[in-house]
Protein backbone atom coordinates (compact mmCIF):
# COMPACT_ATOMS: atom_id res chain seq x y z
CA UNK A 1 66.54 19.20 8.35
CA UNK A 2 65.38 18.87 11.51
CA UNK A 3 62.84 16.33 12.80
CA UNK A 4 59.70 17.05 13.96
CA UNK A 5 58.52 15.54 17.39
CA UNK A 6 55.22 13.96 18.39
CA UNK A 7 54.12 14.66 22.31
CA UNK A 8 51.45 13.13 24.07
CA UNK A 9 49.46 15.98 25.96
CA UNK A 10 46.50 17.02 27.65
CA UNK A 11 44.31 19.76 26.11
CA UNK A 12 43.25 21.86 28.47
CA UNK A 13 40.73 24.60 26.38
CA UNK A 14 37.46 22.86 27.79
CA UNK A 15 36.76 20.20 30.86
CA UNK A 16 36.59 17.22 29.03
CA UNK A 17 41.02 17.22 29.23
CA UNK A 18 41.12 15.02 25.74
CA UNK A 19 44.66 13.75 25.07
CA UNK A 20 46.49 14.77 21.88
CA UNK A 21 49.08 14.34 19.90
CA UNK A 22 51.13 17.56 19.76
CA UNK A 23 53.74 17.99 16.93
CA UNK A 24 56.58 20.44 17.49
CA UNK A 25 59.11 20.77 14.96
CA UNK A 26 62.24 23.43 16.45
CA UNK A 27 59.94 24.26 19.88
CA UNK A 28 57.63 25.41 17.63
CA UNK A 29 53.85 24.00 17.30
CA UNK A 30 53.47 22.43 13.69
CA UNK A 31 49.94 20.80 14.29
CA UNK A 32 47.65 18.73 16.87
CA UNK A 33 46.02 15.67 16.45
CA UNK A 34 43.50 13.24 18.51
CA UNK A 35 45.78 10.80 20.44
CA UNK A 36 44.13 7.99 18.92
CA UNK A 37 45.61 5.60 21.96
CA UNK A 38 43.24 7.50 24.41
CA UNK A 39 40.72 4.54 25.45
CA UNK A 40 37.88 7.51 25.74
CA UNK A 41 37.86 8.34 22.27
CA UNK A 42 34.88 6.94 20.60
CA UNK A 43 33.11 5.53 23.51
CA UNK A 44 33.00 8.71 26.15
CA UNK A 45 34.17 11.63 24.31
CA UNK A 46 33.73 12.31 20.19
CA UNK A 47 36.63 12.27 18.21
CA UNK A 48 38.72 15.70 19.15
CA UNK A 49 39.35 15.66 14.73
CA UNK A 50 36.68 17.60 15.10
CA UNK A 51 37.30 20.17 17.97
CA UNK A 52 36.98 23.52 16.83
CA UNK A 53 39.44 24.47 20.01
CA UNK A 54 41.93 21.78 18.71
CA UNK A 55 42.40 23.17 15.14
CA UNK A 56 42.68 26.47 16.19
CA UNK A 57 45.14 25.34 18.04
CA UNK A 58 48.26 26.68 15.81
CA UNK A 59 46.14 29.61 14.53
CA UNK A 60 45.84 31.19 18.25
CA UNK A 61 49.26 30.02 19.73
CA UNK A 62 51.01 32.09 16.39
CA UNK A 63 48.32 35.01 15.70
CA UNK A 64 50.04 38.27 14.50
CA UNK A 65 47.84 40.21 17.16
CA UNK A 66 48.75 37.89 20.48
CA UNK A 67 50.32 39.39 23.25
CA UNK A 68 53.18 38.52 24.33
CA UNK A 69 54.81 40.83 26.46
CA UNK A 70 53.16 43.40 29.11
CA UNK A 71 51.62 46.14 28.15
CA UNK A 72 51.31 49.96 29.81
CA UNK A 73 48.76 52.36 29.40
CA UNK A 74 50.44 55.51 27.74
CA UNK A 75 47.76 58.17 27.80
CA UNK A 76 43.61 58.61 28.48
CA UNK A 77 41.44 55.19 28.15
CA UNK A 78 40.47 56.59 24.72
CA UNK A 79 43.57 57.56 23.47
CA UNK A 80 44.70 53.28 22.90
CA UNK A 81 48.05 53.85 23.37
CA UNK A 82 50.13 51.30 25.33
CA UNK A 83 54.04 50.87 25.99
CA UNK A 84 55.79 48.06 25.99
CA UNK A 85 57.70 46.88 29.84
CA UNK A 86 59.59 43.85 31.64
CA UNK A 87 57.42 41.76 33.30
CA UNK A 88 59.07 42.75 36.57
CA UNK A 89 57.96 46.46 36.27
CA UNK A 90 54.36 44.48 35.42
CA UNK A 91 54.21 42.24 38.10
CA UNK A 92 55.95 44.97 40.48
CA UNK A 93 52.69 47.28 39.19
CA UNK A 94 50.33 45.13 39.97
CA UNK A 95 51.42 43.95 43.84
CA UNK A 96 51.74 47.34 44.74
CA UNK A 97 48.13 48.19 43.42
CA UNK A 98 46.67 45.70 44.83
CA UNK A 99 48.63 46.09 48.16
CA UNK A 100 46.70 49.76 48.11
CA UNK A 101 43.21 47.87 47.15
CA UNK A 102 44.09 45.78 50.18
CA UNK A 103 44.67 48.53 52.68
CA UNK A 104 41.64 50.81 51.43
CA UNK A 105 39.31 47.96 51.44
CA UNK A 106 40.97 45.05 53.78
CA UNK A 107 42.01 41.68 52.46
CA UNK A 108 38.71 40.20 52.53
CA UNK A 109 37.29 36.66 53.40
């Protein structure tokens, strides 16, 4: 059985930057908590317990419909069909595009 860890973070889904407690159990995100040691809580910030962002936390890091690796266009706009590619061919994609925006337009300010 394998023990599950408890990391002191920075949540970074809005400006305030409230510190949690971040349990990972094998790499993977089991829950997060309001670092209770934080000197802010109570007195500058509310209570993150009740952050909508912070318990959502595990539900958007794990949803069945996140991305998480490049997609292609594979047809007309309408058509919604994508294909799957290495995030070289994306990233090669994308500089050359925008090495075309850049010499039809100029670099800018």
């Amino acid at each position: 059985m394998s023990k599950v860890q408890v990391k002191k973070a920075l949540c970074r889904w809005c400006h305030n930057r409230c510190r949690v407690d971040v349990h990972v159990e094998d790499g993977k995100l089991k829950k997060m908590g309001e670092d209770r040691s934080d000197p802010r809580v109570d007195r500058i910030f509310p209570a993150t317990k009740g952050c909508l962002r912070l318990n959502a936390a595990k539900q958007w890091f794990y949803h069945q419909d996140r991305l998480n690796y490049p997609l292609k266009r594979a047809g007309a706009n309408s058509e919604g069909k994508w294909q799957q590619i290495t995030w070289q061919q994306a990233l090669d994609e994308i500089a050359a595009r925008l090495g075309e925006i850049r010499e039809k337009f100029g670099a800018g300010d």
